[in-house]
Protein backbone atom coordinates (compact mmCIF):
# COMPACT_ATOMS: atom_id res chain seq x y z
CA UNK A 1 -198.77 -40.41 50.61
CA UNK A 2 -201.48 -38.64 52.74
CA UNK A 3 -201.59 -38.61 56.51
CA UNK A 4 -204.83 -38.35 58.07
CA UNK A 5 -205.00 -36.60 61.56
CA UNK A 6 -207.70 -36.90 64.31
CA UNK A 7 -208.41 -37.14 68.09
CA UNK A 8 -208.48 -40.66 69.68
CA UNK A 9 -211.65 -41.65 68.71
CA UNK A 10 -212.33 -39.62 65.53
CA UNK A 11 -212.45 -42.88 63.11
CA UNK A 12 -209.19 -42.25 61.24
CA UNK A 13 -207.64 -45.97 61.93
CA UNK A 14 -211.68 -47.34 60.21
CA UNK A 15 -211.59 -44.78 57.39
CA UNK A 16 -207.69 -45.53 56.87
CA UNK A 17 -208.49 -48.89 56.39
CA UNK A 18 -211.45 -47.93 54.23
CA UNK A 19 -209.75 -45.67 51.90
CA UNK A 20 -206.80 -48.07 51.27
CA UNK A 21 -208.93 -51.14 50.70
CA UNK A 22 -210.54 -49.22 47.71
CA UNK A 23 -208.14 -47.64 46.11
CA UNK A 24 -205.31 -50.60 46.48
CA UNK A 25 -202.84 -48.53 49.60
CA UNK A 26 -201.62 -49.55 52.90
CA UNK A 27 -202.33 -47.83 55.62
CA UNK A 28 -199.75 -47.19 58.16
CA UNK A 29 -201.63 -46.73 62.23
CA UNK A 30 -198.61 -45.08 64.57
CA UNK A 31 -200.89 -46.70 67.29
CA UNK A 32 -201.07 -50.25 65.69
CA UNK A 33 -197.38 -50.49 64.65
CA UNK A 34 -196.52 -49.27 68.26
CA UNK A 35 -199.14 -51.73 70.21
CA UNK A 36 -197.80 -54.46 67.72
CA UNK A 37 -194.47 -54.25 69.22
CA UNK A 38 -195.95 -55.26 72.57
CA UNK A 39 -192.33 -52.68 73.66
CA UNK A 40 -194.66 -49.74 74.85
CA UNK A 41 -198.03 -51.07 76.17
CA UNK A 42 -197.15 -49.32 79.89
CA UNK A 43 -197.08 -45.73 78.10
CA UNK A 44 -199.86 -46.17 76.03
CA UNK A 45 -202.08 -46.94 78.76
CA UNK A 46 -201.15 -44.28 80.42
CA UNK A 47 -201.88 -42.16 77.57
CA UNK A 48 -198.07 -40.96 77.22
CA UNK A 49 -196.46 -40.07 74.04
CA UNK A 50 -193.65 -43.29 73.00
CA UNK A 51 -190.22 -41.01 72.74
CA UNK A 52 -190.07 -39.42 69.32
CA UNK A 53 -187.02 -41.31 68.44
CA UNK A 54 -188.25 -44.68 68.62
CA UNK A 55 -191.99 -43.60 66.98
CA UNK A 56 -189.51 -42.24 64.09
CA UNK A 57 -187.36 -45.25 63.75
CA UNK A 58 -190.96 -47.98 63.57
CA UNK A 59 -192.51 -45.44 61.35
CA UNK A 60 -190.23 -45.31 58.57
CA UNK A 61 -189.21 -48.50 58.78
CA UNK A 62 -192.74 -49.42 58.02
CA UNK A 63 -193.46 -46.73 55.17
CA UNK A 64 -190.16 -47.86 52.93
CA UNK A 65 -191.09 -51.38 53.48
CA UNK A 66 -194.59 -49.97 52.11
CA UNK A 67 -192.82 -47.99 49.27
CA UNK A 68 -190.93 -51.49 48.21
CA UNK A 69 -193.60 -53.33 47.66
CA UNK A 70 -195.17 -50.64 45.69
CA UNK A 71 -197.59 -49.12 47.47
CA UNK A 72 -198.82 -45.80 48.23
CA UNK A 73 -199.61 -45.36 52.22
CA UNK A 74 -201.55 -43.66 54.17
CA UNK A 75 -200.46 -42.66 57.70
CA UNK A 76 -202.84 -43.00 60.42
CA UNK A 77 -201.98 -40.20 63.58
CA UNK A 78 -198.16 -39.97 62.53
CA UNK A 79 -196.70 -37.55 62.50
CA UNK A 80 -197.84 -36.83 65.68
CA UNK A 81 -195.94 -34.29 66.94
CA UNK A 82 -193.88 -31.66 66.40
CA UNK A 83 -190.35 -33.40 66.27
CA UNK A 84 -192.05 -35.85 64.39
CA UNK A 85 -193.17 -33.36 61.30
CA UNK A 86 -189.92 -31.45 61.25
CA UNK A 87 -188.34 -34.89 60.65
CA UNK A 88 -190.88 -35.89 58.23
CA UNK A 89 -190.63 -32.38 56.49
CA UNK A 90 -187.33 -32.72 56.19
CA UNK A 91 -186.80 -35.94 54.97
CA UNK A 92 -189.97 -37.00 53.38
CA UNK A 93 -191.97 -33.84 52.36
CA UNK A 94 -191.80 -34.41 48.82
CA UNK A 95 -193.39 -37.74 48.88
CA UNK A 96 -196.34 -36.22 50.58
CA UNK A 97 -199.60 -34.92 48.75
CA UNK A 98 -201.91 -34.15 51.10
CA UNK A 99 -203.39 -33.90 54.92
CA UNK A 100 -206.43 -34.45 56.01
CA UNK A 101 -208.11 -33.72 59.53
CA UNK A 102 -211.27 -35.64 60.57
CA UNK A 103 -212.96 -33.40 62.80
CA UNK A 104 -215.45 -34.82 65.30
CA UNK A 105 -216.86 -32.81 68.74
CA UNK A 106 -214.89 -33.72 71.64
CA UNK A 107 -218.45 -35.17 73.51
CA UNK A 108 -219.10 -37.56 70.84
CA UNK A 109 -215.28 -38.91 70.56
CA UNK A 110 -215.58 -39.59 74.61
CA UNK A 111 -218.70 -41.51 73.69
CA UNK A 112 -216.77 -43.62 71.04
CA UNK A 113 -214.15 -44.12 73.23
CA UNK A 114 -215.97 -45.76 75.90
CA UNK A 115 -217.78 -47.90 73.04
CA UNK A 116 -214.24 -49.41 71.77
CA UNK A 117 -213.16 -50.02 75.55
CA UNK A 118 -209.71 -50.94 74.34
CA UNK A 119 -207.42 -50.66 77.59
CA UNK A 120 -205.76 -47.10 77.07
CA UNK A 121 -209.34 -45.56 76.22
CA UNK A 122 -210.76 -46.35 80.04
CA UNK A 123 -208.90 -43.78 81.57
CA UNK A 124 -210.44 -40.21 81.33
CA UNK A 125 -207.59 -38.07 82.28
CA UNK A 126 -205.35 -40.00 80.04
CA UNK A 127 -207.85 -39.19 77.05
CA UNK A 128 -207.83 -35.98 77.95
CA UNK A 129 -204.47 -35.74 78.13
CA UNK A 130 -204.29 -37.19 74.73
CA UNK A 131 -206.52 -34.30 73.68
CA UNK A 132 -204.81 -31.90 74.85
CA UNK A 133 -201.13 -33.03 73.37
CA UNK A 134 -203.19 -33.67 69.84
CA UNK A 135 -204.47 -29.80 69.80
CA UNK A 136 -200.80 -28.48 71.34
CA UNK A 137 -198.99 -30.42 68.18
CA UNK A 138 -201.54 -30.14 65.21
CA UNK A 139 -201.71 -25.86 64.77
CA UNK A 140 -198.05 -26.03 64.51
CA UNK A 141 -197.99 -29.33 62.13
CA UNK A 142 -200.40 -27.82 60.10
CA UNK A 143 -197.94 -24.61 59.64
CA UNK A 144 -195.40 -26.55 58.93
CA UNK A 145 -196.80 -28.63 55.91
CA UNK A 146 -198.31 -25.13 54.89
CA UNK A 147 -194.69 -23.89 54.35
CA UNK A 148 -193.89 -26.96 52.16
CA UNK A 149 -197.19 -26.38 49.89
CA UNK A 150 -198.73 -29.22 51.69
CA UNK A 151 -202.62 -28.87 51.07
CA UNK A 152 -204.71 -29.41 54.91
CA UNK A 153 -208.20 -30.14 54.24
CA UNK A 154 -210.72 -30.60 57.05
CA UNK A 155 -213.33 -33.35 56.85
CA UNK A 156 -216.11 -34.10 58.73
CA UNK A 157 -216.04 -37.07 60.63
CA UNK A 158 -219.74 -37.00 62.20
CA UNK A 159 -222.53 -39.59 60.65
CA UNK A 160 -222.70 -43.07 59.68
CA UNK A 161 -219.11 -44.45 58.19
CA UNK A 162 -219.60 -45.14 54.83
CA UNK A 163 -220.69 -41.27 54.34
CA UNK A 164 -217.48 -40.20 55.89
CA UNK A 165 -216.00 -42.57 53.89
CA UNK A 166 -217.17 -41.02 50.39
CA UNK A 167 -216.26 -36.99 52.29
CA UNK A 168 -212.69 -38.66 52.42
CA UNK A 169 -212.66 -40.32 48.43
CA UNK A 170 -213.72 -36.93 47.24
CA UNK A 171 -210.35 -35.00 48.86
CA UNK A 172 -208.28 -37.76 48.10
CA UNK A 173 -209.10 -37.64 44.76
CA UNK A 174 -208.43 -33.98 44.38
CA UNK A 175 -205.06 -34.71 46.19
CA UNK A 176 -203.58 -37.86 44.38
CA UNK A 177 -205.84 -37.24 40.97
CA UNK A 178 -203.75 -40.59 39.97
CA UNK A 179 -205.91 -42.10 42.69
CA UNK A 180 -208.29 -44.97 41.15
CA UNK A 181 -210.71 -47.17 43.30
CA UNK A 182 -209.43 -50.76 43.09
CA UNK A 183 -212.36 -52.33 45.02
CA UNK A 184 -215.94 -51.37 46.33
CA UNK A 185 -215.40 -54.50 48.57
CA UNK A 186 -214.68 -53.31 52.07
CA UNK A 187 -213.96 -55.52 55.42
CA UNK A 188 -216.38 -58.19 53.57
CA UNK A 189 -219.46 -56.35 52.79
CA UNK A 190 -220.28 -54.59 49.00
CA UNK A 191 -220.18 -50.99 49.29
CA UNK A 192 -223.16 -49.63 47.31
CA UNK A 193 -222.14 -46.14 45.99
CA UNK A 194 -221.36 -44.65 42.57
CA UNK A 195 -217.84 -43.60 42.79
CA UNK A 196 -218.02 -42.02 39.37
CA UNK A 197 -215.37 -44.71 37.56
């Protein structure tokens, strides 16, 4: 399992959905399986945290059905606080092999934001408060998985997709070295790249 971390706007739900196309995964989106629920729209549009309990509860719900079916999973922005990691660290850190941040400046993310114009990205204070509770949790978070032996690699998540795309195969290849690429066929389109198969 890896969990990939990022700001609102940094491209970790794309490149989730990237990475476990190709190599055969499912990717797991704390935002997605909340929206889905249609239970916490009011919050997230606010750009308030859904109570840690309840995140918890959808969240590993979603990863055993994952694990049952046989595949490995990547989490998209969970855990995303710190009540969520102690639970995870405690429960689940052995199943985990690897974090990765995708780091992006702040001005470009508030440009990608307003691109996407979903409903809970129009609001500027409420992406900044998002910001802010991201950078509160993640030096903490990142301590934590230290003390387990939980590798954090940063990636850079500026330039066009698919090169971000190959940053990310490269450390998740180091991470899961088990990790094969099942498909170069991504959200319709050929990918053109030597992944060194």
């Amino acid at each position: 399992m890896i969990i990939l971390f990022g700001l609102a706007g940094s491209g970790k739900g794309t490149q989730g959905k990237a990475l476990a196309e190709l190599f055969g995964w499912r990717t797991l989106s704390v935002g997605q399986v909340l929206r889905d629920t249609g239970e916490f729209k009011e919050t997230l549009d606010k750009g308030e945290l859904v109570d840690d309990n309840d995140v918890i509860r959808l969240m590993t719900a979603q990863i055993e059905k994952a694990e049952s079916e046989g595949f490995d999973v990547i989490l998209d922005g969970y855990p995303r606080d710190v009540t969520q990691a102690k639970w995870m660290m405690e429960h689940m850190a052995d199943k985990i092999d690897g974090a990765i941040i995708l780091e992006v400046p702040k001005d470009e993310l508030l440009e990608r934001l307003a691109l996407r114009g979903r409903d809970d990205d129009k609001d500027e204070e409420a992406i900044n408060r998002r910001f802010e509770i991201f950078e509160e949790n993640m030096a903490t978070m990142r301590e934590m998985l230290a003390e387990k032996g939980i590798e954090t690699v940063e990636v850079d998540g500026v330039g066009a997709v698919d090169a971000v795309t190959d940053r990310l195969i490269e450390v998740v290849r180091k991470m899961v070295p088990s990790a094969k690429i099942q498909s170069s066929d991504v959200n319709g389109g050929e990918i053109e790249r030597s992944y060194g198969e």
